[in-house]
C-alpha atoms as a PDB file:
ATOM      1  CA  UNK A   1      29.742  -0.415  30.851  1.00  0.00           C
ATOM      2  CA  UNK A   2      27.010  -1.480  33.053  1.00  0.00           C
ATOM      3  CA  UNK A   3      24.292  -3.888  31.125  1.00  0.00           C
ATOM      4  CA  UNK A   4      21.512  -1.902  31.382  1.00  0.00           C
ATOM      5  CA  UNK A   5      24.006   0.965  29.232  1.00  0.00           C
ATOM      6  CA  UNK A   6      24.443  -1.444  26.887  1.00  0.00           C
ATOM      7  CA  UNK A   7      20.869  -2.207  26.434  1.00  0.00           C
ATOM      8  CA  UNK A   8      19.989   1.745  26.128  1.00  0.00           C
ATOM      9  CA  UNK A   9      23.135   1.416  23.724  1.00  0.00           C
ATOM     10  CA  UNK A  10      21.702  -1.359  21.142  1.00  0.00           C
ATOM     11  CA  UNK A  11      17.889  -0.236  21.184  1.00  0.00           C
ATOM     12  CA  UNK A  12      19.346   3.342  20.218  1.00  0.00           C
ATOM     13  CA  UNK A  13      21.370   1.842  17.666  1.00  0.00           C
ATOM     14  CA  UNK A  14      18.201  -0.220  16.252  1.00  0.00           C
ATOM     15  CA  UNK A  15      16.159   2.516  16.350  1.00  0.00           C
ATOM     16  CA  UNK A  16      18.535   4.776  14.343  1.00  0.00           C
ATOM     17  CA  UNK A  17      18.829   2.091  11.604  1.00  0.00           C
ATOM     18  CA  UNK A  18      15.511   1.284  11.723  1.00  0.00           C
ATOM     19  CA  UNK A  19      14.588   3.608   8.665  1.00  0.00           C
ATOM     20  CA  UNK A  20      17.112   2.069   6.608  1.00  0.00           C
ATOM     21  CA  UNK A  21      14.722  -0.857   6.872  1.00  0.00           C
ATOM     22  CA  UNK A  22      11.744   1.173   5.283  1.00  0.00           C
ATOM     23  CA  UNK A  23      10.685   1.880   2.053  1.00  0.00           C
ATOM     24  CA  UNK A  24       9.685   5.163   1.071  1.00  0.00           C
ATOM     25  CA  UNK A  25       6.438   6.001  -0.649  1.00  0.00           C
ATOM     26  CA  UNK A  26       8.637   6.506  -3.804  1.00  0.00           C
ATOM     27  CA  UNK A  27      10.192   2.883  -3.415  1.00  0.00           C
ATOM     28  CA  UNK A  28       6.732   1.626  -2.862  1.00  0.00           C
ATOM     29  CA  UNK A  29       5.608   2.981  -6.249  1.00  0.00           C
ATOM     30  CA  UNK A  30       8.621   2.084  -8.137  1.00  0.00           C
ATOM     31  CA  UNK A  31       8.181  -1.986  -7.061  1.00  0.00           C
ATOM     32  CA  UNK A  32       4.399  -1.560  -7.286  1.00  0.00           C
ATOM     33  CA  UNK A  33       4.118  -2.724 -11.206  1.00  0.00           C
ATOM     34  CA  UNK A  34       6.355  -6.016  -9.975  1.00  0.00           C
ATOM     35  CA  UNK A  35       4.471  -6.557  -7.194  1.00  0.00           C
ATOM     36  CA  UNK A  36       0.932  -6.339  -9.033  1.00  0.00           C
ATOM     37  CA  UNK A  37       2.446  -8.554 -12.219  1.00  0.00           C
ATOM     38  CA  UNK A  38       3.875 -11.048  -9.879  1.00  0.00           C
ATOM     39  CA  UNK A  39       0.384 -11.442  -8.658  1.00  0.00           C
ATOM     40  CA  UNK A  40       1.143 -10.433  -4.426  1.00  0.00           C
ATOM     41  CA  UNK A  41      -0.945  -7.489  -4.510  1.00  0.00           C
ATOM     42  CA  UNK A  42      -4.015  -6.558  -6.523  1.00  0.00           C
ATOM     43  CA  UNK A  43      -6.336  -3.996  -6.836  1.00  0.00           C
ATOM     44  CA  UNK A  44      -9.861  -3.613  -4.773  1.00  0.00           C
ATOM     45  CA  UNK A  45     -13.124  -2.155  -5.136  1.00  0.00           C
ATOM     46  CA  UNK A  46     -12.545   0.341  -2.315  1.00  0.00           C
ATOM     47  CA  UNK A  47     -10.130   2.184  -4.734  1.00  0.00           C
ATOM     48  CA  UNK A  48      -6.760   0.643  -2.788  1.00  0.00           C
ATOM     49  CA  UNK A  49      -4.820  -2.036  -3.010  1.00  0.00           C
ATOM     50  CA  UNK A  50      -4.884  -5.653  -1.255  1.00  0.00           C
ATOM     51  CA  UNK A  51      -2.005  -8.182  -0.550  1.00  0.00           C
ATOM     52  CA  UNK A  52      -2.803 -10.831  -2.269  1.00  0.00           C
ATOM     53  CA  UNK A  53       0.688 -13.101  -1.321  1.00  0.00           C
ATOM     54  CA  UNK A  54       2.309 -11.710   1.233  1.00  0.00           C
ATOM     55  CA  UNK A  55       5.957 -10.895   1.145  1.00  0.00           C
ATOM     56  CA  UNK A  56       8.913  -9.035  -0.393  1.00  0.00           C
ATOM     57  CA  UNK A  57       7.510  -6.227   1.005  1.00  0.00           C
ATOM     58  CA  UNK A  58       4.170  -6.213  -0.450  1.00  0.00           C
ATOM     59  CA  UNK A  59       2.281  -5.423   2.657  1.00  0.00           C
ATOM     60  CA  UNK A  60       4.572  -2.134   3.143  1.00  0.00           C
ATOM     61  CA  UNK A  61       4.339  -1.625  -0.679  1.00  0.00           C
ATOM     62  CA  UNK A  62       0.447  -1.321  -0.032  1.00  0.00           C
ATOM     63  CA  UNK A  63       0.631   0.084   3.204  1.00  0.00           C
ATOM     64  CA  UNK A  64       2.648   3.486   1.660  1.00  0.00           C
ATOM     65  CA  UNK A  65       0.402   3.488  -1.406  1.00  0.00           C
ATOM     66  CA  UNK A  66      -2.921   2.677   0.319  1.00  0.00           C
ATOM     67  CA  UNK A  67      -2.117   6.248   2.907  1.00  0.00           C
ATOM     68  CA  UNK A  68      -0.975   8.237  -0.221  1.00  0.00           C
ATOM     69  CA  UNK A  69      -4.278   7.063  -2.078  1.00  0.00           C
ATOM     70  CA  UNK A  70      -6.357   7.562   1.481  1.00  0.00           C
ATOM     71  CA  UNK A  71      -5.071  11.402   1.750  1.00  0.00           C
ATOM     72  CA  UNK A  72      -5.878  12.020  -1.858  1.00  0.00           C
ATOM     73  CA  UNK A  73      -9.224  10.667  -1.841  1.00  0.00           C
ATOM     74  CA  UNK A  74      -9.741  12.759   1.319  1.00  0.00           C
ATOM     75  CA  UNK A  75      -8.402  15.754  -0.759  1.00  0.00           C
ATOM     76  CA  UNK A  76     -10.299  15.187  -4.061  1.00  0.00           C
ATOM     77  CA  UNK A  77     -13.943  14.840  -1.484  1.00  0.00           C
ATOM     78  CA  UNK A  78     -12.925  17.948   0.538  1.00  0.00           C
ATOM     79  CA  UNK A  79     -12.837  19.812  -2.540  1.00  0.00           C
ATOM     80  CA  UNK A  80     -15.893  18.841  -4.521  1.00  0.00           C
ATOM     81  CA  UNK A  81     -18.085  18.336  -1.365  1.00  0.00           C
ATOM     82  CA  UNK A  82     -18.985  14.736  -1.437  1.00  0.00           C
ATOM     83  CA  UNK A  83     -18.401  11.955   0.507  1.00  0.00           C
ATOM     84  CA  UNK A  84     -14.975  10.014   1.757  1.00  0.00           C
ATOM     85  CA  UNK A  85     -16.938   6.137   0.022  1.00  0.00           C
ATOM     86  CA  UNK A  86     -18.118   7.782  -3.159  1.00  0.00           C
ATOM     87  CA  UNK A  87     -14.693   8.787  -4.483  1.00  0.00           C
ATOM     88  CA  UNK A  88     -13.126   5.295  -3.418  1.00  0.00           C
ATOM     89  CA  UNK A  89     -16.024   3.676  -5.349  1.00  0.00           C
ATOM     90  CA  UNK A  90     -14.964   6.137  -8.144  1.00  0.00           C
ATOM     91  CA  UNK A  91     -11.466   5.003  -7.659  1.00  0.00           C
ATOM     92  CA  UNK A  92     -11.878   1.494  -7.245  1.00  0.00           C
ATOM     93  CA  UNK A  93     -13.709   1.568 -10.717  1.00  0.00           C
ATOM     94  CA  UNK A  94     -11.173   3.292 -12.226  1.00  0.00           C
ATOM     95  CA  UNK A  95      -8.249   1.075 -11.184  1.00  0.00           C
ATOM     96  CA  UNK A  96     -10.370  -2.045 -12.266  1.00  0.00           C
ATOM     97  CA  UNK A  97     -10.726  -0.832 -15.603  1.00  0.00           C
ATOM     98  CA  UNK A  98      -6.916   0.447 -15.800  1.00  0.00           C
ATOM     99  CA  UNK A  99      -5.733  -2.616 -14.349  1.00  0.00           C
ATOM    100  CA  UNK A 100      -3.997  -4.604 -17.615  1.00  0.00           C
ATOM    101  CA  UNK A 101      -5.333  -8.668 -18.273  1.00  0.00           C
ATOM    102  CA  UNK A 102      -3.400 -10.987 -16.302  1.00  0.00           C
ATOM    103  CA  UNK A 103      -3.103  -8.798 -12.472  1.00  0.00           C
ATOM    104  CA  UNK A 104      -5.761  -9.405  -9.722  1.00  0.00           C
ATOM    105  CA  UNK A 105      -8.687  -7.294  -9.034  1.00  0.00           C
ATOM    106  CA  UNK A 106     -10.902  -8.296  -6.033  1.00  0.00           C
ATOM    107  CA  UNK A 107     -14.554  -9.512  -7.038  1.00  0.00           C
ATOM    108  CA  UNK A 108     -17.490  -9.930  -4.437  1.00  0.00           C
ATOM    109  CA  UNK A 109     -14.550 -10.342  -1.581  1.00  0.00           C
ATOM    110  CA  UNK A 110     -12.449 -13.007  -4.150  1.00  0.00           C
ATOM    111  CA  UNK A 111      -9.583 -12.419  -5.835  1.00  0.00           C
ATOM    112  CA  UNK A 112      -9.629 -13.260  -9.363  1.00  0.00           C
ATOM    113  CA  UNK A 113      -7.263 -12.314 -12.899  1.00  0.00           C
ATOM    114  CA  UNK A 114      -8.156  -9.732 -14.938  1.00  0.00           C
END
């Protein structure tokens, strides 16, 4: 086996396991209570959520959440005619008030506990 075959060989094989790696958008939202209690991701005005300490997947955790929340919001102003900011702002309000004492919210760009 010639190297460059075994090259093709190990990329193919890293790209098919590759996947395994990820976390689906189900995974995300099942380790998103941990990941907001344990204080690495909180919530921000723009209606998603921010990384607050990075790791154990928190940046994927809000990467998968922060597209499902972007497509909804693009839904939700599609549908009642307004604009893409106003039903983040909506959101973003909403999430600060639902978020429980204790997690992170993001004030004027800091990041502060509930």
């Amino acid at each position: 086996m010639t190297l460059h075959t075994r090259l093709f060989c190990l990329l193919l094989a890293l790209c098919l396991s590759l996947p395994a790696w990820a976390l689906t958008l189900n995974e995300a939202m099942t380790s998103l209570g941990e990941a907001k209690i344990s204080g690495q991701l909180g919530e921000m005005p723009s209606g998603y959520l921010g990384v607050i300490k990075p790791g154990n997947d928190a940046q994927e955790i809000a990467q998968l959440i922060n597209q499902a929340r972007l497509a909804e919001y693009q839904r939700l102003a599609r549908e009642n005619g307004i604009q893409l900011g106003d039903v983040e702002a909506i959101a973003g309000k909403k999430a600060f008030e639902k978020t429980p004492p204790g997690q992170y919210i993001q004030l004027n760009g800091k990041w502060v506990r509930k």
